[in-house]
N, C-alpha and C. Protein backbone atom coordinates (compact mmCIF):
# COMPACT_ATOMS: atom_id res chain seq x y z
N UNK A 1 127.27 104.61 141.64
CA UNK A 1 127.09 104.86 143.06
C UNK A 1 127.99 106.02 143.48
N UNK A 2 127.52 106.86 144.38
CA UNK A 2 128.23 108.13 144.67
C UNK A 2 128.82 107.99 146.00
N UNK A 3 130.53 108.25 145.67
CA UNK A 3 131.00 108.09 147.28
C UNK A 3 130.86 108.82 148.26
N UNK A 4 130.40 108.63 149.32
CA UNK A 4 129.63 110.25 150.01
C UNK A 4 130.93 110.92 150.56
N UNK A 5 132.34 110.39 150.98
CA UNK A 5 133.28 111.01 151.33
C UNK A 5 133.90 112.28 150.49
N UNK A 6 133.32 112.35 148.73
CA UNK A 6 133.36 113.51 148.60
C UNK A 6 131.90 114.70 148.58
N UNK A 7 131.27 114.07 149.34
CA UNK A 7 130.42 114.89 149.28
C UNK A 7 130.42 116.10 150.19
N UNK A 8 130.13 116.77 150.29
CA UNK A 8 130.23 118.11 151.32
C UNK A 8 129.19 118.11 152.47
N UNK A 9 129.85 118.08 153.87
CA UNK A 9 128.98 117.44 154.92
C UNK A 9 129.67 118.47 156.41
N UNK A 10 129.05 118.16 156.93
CA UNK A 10 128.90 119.23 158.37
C UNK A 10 128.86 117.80 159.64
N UNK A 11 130.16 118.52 160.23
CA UNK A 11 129.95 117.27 161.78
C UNK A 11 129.32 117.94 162.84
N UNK A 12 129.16 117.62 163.98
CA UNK A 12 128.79 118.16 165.15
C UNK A 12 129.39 117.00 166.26
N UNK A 13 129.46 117.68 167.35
CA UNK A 13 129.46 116.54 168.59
C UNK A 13 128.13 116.73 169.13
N UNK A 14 127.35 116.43 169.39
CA UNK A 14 126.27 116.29 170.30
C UNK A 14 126.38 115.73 171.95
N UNK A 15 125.59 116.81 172.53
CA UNK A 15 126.05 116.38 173.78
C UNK A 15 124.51 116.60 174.54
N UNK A 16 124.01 115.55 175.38
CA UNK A 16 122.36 115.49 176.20
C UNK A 16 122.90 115.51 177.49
N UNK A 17 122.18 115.82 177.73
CA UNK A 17 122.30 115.92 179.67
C UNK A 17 121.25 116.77 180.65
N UNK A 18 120.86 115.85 181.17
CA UNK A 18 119.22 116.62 182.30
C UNK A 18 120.07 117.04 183.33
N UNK A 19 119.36 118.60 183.13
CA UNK A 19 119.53 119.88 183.90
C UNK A 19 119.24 119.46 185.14
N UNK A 20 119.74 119.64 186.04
CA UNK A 20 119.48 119.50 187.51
C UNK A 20 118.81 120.52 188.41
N UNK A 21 117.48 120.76 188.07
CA UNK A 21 117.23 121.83 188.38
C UNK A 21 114.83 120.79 188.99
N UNK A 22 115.00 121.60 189.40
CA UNK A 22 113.10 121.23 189.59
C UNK A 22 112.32 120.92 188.43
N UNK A 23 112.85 121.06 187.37
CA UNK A 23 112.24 120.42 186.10
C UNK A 23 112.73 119.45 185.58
N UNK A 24 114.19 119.11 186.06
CA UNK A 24 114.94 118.31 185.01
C UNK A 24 114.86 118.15 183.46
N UNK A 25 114.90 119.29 182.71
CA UNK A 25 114.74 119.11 181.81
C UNK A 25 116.09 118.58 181.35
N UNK A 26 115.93 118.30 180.04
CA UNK A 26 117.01 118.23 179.11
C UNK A 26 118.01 119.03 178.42
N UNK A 27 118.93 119.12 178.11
CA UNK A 27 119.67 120.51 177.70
C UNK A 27 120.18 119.98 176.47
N UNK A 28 120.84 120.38 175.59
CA UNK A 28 121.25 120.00 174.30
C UNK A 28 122.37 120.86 173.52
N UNK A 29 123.52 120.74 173.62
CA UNK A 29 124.64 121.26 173.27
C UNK A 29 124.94 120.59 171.53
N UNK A 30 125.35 121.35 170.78
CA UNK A 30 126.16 121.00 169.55
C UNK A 30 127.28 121.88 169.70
N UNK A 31 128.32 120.94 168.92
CA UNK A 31 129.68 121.65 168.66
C UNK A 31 130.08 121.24 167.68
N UNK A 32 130.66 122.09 166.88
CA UNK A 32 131.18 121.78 165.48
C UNK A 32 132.90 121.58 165.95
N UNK A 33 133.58 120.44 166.17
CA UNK A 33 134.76 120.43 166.41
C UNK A 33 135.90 120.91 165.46
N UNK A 34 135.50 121.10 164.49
CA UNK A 34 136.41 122.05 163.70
C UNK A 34 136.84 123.60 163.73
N UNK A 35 135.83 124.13 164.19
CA UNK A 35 135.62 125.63 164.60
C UNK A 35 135.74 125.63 165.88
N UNK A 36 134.96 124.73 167.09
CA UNK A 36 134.65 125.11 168.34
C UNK A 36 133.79 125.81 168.84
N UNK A 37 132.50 126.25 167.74
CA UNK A 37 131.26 126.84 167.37
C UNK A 37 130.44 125.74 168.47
N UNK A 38 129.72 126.50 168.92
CA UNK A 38 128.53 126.37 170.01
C UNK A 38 127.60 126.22 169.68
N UNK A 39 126.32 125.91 169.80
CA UNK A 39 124.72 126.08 170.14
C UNK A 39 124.56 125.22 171.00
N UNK A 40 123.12 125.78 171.54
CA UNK A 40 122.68 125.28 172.99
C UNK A 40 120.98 125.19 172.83
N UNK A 41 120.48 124.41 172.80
CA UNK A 41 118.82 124.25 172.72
C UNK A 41 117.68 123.74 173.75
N UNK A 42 117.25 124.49 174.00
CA UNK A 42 116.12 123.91 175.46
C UNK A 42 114.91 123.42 174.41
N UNK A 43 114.88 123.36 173.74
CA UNK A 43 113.75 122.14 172.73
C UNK A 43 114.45 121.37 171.84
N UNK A 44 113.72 119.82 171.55
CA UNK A 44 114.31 119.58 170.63
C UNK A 44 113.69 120.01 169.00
N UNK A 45 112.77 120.94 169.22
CA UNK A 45 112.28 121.60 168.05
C UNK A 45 113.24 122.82 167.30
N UNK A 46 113.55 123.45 168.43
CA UNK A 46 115.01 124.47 168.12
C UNK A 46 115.91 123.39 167.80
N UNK A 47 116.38 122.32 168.07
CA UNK A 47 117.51 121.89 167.63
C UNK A 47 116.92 121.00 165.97
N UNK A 48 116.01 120.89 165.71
CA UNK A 48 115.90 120.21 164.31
C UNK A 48 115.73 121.28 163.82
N UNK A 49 114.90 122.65 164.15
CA UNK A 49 115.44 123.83 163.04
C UNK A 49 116.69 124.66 162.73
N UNK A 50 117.52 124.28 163.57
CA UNK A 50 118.95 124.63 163.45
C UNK A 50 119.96 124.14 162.50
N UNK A 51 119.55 122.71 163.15
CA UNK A 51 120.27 121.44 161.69
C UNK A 51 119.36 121.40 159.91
N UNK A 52 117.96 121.51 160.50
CA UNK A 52 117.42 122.07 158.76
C UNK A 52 117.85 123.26 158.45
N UNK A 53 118.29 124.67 158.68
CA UNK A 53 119.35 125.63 158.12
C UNK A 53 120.31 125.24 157.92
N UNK A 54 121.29 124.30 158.78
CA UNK A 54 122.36 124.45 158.44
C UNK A 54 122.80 123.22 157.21
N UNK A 55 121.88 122.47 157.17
CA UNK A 55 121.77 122.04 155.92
C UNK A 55 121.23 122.26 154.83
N UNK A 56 120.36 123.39 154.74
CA UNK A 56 120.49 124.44 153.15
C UNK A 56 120.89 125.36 153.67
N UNK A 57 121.69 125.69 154.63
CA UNK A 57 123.19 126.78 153.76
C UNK A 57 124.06 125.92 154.97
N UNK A 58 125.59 125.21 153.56
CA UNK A 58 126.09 124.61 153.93
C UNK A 58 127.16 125.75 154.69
N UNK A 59 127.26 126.77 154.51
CA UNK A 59 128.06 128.16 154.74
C UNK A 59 128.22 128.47 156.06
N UNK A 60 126.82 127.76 156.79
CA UNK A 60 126.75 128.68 157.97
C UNK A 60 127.58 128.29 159.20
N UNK A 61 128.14 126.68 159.50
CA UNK A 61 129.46 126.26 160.27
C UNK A 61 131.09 126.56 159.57
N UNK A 62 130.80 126.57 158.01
CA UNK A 62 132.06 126.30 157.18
C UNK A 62 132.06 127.42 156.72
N UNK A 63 132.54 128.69 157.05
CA UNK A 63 131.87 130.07 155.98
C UNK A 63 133.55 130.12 154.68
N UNK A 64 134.75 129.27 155.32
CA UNK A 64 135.59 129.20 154.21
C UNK A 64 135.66 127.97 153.14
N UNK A 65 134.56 126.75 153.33
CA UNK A 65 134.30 125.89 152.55
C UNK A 65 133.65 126.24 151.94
N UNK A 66 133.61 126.00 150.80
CA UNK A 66 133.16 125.89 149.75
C UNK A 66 132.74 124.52 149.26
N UNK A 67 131.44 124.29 148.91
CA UNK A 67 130.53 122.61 148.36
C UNK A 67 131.77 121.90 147.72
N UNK A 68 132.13 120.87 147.98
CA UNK A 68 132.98 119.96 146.52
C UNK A 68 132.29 119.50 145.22
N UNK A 69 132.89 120.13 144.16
CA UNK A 69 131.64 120.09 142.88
C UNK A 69 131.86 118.37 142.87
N UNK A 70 130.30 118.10 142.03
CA UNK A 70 130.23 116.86 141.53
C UNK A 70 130.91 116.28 140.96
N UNK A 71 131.78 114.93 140.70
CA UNK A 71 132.20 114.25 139.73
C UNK A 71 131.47 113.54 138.48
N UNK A 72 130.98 113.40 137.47
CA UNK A 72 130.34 113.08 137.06
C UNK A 72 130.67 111.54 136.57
């Protein structure tokens, strides 16, 4: 069984909140609390293609991490 704590992983805070505006839409903030890196998404289609990049390239929140190799 593989312990996932060494596995190499990406956090975010997620944050929802309806815009107060004549549409009320929804708004959608991520933050990587390690960096303090931003994005902001008015779909939630932009926000699942954001998180599918940034999970094949683990580089793109962490550009000084480097993957933790496997233990075998």
């Amino acid at each position: 069984m593989t312990d996932i704590s060494s596995l190499p992983y990406i956090t975010y805070v997620l944050r929802l909140w309806t815009a107060v505006d004549e549409n009320s839409r929804w708004q959608v903030h991520l933050e990587n609390p390690r960096t303090g890196e931003r994005h902001g998404f008015t779909t939630p289609e932009k926000l699942i293609v954001f998180l599918e990049e940034a999970r094949n390239d683990q580089t793109h929140s962490f550009p000084n991490q480097q993957p933790k190799p496997h233990n075998s």
